[in-house]
Protein backbone atom coordinates (compact mmCIF):
# COMPACT_ATOMS: atom_id res chain seq x y z
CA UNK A 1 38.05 -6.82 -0.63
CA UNK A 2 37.60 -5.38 3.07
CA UNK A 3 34.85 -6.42 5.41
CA UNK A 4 34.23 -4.20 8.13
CA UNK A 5 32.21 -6.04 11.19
CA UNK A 6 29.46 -3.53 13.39
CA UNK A 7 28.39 -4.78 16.60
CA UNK A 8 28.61 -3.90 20.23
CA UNK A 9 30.87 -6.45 20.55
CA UNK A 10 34.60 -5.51 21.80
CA UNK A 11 36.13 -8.17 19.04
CA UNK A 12 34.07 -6.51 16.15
CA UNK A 13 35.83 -3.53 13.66
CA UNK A 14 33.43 -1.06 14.60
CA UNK A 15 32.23 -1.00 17.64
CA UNK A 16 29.18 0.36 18.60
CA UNK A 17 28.39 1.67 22.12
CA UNK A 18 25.41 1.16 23.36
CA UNK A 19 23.87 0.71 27.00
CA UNK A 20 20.29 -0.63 25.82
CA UNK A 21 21.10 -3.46 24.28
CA UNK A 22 19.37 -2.42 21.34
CA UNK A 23 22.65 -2.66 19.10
CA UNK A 24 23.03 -6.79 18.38
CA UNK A 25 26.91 -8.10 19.61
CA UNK A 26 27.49 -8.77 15.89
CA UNK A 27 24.81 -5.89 14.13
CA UNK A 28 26.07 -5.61 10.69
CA UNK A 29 28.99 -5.84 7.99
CA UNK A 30 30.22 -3.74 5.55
CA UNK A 31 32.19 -5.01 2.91
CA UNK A 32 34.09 -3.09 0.66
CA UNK A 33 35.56 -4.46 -2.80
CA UNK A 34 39.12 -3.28 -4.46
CA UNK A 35 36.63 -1.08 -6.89
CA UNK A 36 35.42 0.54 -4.10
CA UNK A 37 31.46 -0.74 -4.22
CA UNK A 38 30.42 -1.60 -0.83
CA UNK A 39 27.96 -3.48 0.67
CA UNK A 40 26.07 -3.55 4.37
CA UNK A 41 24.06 -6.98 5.54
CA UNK A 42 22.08 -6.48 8.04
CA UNK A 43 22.85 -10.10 10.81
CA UNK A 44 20.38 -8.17 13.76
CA UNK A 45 17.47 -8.38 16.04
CA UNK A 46 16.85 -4.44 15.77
CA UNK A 47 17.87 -3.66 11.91
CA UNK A 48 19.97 -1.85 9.70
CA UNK A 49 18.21 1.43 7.84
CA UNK A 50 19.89 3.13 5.04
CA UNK A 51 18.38 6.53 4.40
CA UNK A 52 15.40 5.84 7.21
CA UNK A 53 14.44 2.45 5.07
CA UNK A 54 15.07 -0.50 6.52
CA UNK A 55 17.00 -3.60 4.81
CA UNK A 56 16.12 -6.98 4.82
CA UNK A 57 18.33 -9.43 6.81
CA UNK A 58 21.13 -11.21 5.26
CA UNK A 59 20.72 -9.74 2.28
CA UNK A 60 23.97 -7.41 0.99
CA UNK A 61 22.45 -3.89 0.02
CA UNK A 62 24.48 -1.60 -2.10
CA UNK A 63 25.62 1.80 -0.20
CA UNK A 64 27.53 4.50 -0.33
CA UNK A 65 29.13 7.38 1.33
CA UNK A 66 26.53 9.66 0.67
CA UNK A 67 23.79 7.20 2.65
CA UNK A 68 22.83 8.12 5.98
CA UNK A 69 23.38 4.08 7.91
CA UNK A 70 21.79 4.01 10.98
CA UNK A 71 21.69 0.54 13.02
CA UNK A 72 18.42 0.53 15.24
CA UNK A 73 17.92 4.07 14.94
CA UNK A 74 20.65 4.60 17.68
CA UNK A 75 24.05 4.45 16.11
CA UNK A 76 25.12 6.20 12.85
CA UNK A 77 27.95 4.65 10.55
CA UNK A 78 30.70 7.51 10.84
CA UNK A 79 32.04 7.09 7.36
CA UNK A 80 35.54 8.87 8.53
CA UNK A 81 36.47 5.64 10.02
CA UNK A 82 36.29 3.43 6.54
CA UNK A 83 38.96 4.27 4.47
CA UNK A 84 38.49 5.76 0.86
CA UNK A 85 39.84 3.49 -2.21
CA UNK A 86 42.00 4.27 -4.89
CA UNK A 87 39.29 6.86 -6.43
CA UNK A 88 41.17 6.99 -9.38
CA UNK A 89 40.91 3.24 -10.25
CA UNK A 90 37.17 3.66 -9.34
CA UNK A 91 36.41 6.02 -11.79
CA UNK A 92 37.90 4.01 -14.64
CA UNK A 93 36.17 0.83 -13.67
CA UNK A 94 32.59 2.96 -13.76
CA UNK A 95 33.50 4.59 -17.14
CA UNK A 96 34.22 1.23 -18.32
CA UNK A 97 31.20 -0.07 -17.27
CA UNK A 98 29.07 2.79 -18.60
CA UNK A 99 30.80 2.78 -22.03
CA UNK A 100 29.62 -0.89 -21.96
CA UNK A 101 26.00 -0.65 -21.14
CA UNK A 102 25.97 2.90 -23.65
CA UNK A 103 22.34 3.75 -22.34
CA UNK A 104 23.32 3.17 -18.77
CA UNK A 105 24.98 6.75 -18.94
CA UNK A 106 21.26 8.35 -18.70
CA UNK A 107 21.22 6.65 -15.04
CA UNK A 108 23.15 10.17 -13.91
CA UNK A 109 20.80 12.05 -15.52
CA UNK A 110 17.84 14.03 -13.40
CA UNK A 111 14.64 12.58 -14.13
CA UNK A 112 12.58 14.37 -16.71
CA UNK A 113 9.19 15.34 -17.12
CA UNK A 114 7.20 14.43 -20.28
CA UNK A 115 3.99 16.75 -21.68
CA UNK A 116 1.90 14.61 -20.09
CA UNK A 117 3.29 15.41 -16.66
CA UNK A 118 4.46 11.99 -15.76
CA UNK A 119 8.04 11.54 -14.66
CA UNK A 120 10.36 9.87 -17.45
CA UNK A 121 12.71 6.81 -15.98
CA UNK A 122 16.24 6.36 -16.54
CA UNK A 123 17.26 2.73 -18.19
CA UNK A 124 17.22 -0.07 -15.60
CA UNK A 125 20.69 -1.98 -15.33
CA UNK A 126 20.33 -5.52 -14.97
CA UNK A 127 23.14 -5.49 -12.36
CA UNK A 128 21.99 -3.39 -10.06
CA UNK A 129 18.12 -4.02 -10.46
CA UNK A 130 15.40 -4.29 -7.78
CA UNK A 131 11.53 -5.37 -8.60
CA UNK A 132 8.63 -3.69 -7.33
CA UNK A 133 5.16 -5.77 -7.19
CA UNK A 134 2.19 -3.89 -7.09
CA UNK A 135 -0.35 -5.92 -4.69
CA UNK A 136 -4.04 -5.36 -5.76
CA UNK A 137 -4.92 -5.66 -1.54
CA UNK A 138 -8.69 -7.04 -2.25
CA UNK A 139 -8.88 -5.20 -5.69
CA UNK A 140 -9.54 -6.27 -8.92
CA UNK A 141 -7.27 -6.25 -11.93
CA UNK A 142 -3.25 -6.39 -11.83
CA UNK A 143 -0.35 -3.81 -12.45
CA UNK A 144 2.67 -4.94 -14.33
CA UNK A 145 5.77 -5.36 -11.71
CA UNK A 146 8.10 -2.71 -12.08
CA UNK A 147 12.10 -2.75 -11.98
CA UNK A 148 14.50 0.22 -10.44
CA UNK A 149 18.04 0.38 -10.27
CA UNK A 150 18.99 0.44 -6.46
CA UNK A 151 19.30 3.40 -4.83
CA UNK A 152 18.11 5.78 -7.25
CA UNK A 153 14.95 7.88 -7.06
CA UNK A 154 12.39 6.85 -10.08
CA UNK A 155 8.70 7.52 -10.10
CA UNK A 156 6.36 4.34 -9.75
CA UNK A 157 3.89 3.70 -12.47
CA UNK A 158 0.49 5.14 -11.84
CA UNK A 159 -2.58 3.47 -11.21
CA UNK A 160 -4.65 4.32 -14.57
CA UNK A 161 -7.30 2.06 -13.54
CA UNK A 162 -5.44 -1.24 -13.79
CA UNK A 163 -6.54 -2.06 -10.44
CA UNK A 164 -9.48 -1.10 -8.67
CA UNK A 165 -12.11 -1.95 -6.27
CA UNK A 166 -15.68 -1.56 -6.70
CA UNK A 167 -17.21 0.81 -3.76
CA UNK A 168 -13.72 2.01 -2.97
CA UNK A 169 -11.55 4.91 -4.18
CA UNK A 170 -7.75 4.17 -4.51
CA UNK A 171 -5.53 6.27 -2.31
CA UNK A 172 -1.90 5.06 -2.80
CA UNK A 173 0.35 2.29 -1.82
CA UNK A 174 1.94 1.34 1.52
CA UNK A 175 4.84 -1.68 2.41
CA UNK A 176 2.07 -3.04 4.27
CA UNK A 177 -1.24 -4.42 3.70
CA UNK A 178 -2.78 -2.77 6.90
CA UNK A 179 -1.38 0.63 5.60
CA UNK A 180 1.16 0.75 9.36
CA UNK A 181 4.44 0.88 6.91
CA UNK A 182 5.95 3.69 4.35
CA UNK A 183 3.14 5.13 2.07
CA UNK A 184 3.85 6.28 -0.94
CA UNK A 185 1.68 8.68 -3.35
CA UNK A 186 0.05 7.33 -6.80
CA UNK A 187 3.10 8.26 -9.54
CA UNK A 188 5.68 9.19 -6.17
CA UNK A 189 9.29 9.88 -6.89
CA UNK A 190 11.29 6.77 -4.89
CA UNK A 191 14.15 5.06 -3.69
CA UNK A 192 14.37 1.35 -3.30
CA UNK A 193 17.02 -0.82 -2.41
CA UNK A 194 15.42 -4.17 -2.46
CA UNK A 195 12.90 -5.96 -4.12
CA UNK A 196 9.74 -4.83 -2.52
CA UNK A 197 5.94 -5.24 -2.70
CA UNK A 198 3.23 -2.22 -2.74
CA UNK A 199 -0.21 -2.72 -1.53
CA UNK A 200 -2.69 -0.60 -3.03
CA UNK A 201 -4.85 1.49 -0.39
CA UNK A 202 -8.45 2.06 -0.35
CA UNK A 203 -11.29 4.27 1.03
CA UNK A 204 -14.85 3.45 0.77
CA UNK A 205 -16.68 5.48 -1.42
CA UNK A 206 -19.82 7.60 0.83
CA UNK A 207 -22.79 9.32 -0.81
CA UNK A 208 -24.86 12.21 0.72
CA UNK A 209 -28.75 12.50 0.92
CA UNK A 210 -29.75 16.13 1.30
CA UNK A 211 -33.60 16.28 2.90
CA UNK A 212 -35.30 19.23 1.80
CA UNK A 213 -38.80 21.11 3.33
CA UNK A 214 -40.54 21.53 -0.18
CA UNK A 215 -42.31 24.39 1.74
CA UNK A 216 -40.91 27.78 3.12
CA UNK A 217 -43.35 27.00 5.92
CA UNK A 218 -42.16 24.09 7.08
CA UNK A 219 -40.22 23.90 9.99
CA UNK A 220 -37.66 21.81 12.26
CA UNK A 221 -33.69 21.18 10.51
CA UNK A 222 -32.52 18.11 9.15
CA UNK A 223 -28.61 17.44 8.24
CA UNK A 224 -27.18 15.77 5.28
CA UNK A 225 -26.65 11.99 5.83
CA UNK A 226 -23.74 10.28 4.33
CA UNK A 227 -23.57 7.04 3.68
CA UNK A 228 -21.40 4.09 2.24
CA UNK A 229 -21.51 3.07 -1.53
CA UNK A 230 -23.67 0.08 -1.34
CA UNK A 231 -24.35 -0.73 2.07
CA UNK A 232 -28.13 -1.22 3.08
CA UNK A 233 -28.59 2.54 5.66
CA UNK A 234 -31.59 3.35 7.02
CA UNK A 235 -32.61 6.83 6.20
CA UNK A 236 -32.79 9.02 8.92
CA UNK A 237 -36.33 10.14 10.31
CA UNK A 238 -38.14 13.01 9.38
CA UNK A 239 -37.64 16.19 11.70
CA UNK A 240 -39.63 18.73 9.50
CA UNK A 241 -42.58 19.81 10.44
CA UNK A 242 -45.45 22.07 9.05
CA UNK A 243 -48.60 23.35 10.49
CA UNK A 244 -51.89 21.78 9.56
CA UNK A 245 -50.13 18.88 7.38
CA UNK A 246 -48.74 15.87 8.46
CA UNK A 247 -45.63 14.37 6.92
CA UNK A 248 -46.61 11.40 4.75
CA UNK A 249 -43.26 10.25 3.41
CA UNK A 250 -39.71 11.44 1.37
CA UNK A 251 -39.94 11.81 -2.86
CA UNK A 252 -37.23 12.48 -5.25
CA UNK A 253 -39.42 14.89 -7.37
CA UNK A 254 -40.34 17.99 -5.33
CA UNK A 255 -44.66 17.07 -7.13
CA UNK A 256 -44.04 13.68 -5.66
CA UNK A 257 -43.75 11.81 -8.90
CA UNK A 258 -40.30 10.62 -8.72
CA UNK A 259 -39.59 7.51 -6.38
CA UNK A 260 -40.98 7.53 -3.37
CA UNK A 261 -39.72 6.50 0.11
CA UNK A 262 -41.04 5.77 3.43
CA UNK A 263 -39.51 7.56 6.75
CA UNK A 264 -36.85 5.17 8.16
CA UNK A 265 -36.46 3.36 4.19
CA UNK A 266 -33.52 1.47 3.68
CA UNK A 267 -31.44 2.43 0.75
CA UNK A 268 -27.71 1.20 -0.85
CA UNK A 269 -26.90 4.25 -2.88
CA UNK A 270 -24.51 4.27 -5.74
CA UNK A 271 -24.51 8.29 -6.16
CA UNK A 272 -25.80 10.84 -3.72
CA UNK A 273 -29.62 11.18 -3.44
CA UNK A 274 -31.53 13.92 -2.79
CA UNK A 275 -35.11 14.19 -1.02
CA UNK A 276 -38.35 16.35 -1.06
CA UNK A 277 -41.02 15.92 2.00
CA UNK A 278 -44.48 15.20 1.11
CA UNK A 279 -46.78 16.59 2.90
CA UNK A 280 -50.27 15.88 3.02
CA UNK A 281 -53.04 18.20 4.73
CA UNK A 282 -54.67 16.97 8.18
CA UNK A 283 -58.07 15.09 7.48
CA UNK A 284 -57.42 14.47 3.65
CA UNK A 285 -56.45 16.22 0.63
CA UNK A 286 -53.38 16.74 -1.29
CA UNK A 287 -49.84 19.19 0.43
CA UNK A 288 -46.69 19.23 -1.10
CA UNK A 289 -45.73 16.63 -3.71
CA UNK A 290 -49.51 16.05 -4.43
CA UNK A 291 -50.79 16.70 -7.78
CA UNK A 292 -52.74 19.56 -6.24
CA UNK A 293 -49.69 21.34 -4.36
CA UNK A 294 -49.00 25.32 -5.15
CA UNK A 295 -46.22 25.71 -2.79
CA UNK A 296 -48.46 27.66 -0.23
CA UNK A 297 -49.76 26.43 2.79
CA UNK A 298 -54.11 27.09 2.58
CA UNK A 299 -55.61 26.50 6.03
CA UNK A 300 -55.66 30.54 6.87
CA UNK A 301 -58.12 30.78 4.03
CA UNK A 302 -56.04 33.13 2.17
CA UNK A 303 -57.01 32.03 -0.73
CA UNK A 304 -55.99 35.43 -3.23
CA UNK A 305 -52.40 33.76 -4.38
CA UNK A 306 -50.14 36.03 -2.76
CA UNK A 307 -48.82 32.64 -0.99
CA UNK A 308 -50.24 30.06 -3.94
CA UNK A 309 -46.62 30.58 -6.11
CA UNK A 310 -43.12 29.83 -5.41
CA UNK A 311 -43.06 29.08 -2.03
CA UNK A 312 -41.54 25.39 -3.00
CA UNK A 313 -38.05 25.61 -1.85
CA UNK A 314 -35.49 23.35 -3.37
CA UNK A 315 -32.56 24.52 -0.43
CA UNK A 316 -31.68 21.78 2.04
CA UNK A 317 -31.63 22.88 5.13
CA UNK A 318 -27.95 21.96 6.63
């Protein structure tokens, strides 16, 4: 077995230049066994990132030549200075190992897709295993923890509902609770080489009330109002206006027999609402959403029908 020290320190293997002070004296080591598996451990202030993820401190992380090793995202590992081992004695000592395990063979097989779309995982090897815990983040229910081999890509179990959080929708996981580290999508296709813990995302769920005339004739423009799932929101005040009728209050049946609200009402919606003005004629008597409305607005005396039909319009104005 080899170990390889990384610093910027002259007395260290591999030395790293570097003006900043970024690089620590003593950054990393690499250790490389008579089988040729290596190791890194990361000893610094800055870190060590293999493939763009960082690695915990003090902890060896399985690597190869293939990984990109970066130490505080200003030096690069050249792998030309590490020499190779015996690849021949290598190769035995992995088909011996695979021949063991039998099933650990499908580990160099591509991931495969099932009919139902969801990525297939190879076999987990105890030996090289890393856990990932799903973290509910203010949610309710639990997701079993779920083990990768190091270093190879597997698709993380999808949130069917195990956990979930009432007046939120579930948007994915992140390395940290705030959602500042590496997100990852519901079901995503990753690479881990630690244990590590996934915090499930969430966006509150919003509702829309749409405000509609109930008259051709009326004028003014309201927009749609959106509002959180289950907060108390004040509904926004009536802008419509109509000629000859004065606006008496919002009802969610165009004839005014559905609920009715006031102007300015406070609601907590659990699915998007929609409203029809009520009108009711200057000095008395029933306008739109009163059990004597036609649709047409009366006060010109026209009373042959041409306007008495149809002129209820169920369009929000947006």
């Amino acid at each position: 077995m080899k170990s390889y020290s990384i610093g910027r320190e002259a007395g260290c293997d591999i030395v790293l230049n570097d003006n900043t002070d970024v690089i620590s004296r003593r950054h990393a080591v690499l250790t490389v066994a008579s089988s040729g598996k290596m190791t890194i451990t990361d000893l610094s202030t800055n870190g060590t990132y293999i493939n763009g993820q960082r690695i915990s401190s003090n902890v060896a992380v399985p690597v190869s030549r293939k990984d990109s090793v970066s130490f505080a995202h200003v030096s690069t590992l050249d792998w030309n200075i590490i020499p190779k081992s015996n690849q021949w004695l290598t190769y035995l000592i992995i088909g011996l190992v695979v021949c063991a395990i039998g099933a650990a063979c499908a580990i160099f097989i591509p991931k495969i897709i099932d009919n139902s779309g969801d990525i297939v995982n190879p076999p987990v090897v105890d030996s090289i295993a890393c856990t990932i815990t799903f973290d509910a983040n203010g949610g309710q229910g639990t997701m079993e923890a779920q083990r990768f081999n190091r270093g190879q890509k597997t698709g993380l179990n999808k949130n069917k509902e195990s956990i979930t959080m009432e007046g939120s929708v579930f948007k994915g996981w992140n390395t940290q609770v705030d959602g500042r580290g590496v997100a990852y999508e519901d079901g995503e296709a990753v690479t881990f080489y630690e244990n590590t813990t996934l915090y499930a995302q969430w966006e509150q769920k919003t509702h829309t009330i749409t405000f509609i005339q109930n008259d051709r004739k009326v004028g003014g423009k309201m927009e749609m109002q959106t509002v959180p799932e289950g907060t108390d929101t004040a509904l926004e005040k009536c802008a419509y206006t109509k000629k000859g009728y004065r606006f008496k209050g919002w009802n969610t049946e165009s004839n005014g027999k559905g609920t009715a609200y006031k102007d300015g009402d406070i609601v907590n919606l659990k699915e998007d609402l929609k409203l029809y003005a009520q009108w009711e004629r200057n000095g008395g008597g029933s306008g739109s959403g009163g059990e004597n409305y036609t649709g047409g607005d009366n006060t010109d005396g026209d009373n042959t029908g041409g306007d008495n039909t149809g002129d209820s319009d169920d369009k929000p104005i947006l």
